[in-house]
C-alpha atoms as a PDB file:
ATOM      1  CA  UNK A   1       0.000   0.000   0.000  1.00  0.00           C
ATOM      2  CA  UNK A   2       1.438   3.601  -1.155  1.00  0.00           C
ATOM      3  CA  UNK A   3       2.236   5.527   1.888  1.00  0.00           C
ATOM      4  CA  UNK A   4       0.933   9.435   1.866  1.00  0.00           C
ATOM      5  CA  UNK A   5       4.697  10.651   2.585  1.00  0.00           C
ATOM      6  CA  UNK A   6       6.898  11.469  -1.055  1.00  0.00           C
ATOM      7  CA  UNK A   7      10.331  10.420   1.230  1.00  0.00           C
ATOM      8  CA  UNK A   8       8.962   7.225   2.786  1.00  0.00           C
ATOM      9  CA  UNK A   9       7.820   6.479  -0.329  1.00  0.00           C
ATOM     10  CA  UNK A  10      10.634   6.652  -2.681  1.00  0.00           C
ATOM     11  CA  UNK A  11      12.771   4.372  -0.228  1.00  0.00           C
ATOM     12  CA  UNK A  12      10.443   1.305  -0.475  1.00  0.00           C
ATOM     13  CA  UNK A  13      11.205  -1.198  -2.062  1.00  0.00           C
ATOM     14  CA  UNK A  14       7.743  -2.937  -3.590  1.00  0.00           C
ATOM     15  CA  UNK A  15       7.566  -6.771  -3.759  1.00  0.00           C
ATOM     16  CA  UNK A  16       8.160  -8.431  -7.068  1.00  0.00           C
ATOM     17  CA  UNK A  17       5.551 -10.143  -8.833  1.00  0.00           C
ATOM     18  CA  UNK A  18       6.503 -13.847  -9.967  1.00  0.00           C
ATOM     19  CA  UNK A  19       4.612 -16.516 -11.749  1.00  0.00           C
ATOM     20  CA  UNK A  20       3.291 -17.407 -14.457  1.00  0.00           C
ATOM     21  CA  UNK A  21       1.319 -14.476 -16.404  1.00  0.00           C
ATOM     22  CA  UNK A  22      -2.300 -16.112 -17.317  1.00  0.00           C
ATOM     23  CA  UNK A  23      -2.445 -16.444 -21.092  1.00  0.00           C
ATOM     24  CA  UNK A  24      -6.238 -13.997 -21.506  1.00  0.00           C
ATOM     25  CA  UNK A  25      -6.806 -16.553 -24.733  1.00  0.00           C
ATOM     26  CA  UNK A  26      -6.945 -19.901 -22.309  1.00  0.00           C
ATOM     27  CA  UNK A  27      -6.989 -18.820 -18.478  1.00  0.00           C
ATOM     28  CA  UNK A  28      -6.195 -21.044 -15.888  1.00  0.00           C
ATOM     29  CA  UNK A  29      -9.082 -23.224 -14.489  1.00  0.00           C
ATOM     30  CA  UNK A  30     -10.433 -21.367 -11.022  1.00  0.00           C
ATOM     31  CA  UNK A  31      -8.762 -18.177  -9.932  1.00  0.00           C
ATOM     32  CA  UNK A  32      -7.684 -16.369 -12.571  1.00  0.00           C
ATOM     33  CA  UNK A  33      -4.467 -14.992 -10.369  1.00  0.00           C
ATOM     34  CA  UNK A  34      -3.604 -17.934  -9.082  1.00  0.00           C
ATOM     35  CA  UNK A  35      -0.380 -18.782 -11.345  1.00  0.00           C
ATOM     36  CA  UNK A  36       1.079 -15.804  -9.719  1.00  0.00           C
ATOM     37  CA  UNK A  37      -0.656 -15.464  -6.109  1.00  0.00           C
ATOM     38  CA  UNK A  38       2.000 -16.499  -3.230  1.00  0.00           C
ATOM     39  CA  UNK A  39      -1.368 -17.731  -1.267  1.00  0.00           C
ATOM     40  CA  UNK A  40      -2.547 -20.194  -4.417  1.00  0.00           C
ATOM     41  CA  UNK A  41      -3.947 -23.683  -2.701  1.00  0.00           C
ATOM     42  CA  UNK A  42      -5.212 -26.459  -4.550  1.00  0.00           C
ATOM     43  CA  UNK A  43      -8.693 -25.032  -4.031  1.00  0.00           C
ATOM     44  CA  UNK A  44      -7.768 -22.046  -6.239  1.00  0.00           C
ATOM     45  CA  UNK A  45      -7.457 -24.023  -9.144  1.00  0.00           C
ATOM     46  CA  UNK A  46     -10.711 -25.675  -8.600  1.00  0.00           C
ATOM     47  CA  UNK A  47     -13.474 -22.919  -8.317  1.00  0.00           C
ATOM     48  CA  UNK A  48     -13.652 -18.972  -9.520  1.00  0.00           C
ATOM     49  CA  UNK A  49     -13.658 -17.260  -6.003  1.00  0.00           C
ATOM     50  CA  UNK A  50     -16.624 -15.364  -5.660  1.00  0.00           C
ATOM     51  CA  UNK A  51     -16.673 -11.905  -4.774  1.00  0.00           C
ATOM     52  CA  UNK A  52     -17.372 -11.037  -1.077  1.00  0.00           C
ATOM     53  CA  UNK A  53     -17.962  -7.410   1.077  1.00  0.00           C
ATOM     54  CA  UNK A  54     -14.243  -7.045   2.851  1.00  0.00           C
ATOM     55  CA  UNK A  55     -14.929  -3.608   3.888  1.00  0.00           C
ATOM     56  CA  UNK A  56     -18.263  -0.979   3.826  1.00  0.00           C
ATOM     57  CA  UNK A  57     -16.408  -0.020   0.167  1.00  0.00           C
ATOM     58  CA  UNK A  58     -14.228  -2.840  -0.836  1.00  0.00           C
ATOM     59  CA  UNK A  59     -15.360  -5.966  -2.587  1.00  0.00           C
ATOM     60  CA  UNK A  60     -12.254  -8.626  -3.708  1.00  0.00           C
ATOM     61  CA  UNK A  61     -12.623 -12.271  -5.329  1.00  0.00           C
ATOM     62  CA  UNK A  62     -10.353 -14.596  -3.551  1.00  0.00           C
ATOM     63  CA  UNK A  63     -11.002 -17.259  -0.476  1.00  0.00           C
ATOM     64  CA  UNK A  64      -8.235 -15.705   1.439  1.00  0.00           C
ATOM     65  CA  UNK A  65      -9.543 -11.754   1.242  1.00  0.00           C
ATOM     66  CA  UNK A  66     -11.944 -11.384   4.247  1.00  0.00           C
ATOM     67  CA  UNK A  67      -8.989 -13.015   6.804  1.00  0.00           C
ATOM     68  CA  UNK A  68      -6.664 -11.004   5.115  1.00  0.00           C
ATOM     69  CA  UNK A  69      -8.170  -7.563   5.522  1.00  0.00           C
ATOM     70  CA  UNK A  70      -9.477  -8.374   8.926  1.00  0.00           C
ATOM     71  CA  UNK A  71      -5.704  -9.326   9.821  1.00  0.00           C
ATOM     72  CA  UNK A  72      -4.302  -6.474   7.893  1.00  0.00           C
ATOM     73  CA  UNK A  73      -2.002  -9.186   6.964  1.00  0.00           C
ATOM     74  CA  UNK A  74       1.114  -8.364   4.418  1.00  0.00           C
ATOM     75  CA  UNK A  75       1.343 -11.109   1.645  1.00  0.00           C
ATOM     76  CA  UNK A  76       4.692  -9.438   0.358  1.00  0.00           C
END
């Protein structure tokens, strides 16, 4: 997440995104993400996730985003 300070920001160092790209002509089965997602199960590649209320103006598609934004957890 972008901090609101210039300085902080120009020091971090965001986390690289590995994986597989999903080919837009013949997507993976289930999620979508999941070639690249560092929290991909076997349940990812089984189902689409459905999309679900995190926050009063946040909806996200994946099985893991209601613990993760009621942790606040990092996946970086």
């Amino acid at each position: 997440m972008p901090e609101a300070d210039p300085a902080t920001e120009r020091r971090r160092n965001p986390p690289l995104i590995t994986g597989e790209i999903p080919s837009p002509t013949n997507p993976p089965s289930g999620c979508f993400f999941r070639t690249r997602c560092p929290l991909s199960v076997e349940a990812c590649a089984e189902a689409e996730p459905v999309s679900q209320e995190v926050s009063s103006m946040h909806k996200a598609a994946c099985r893991f985003a209601g613990d993760l934004f009621a942790k606040r957890v990092s996946v970086a």
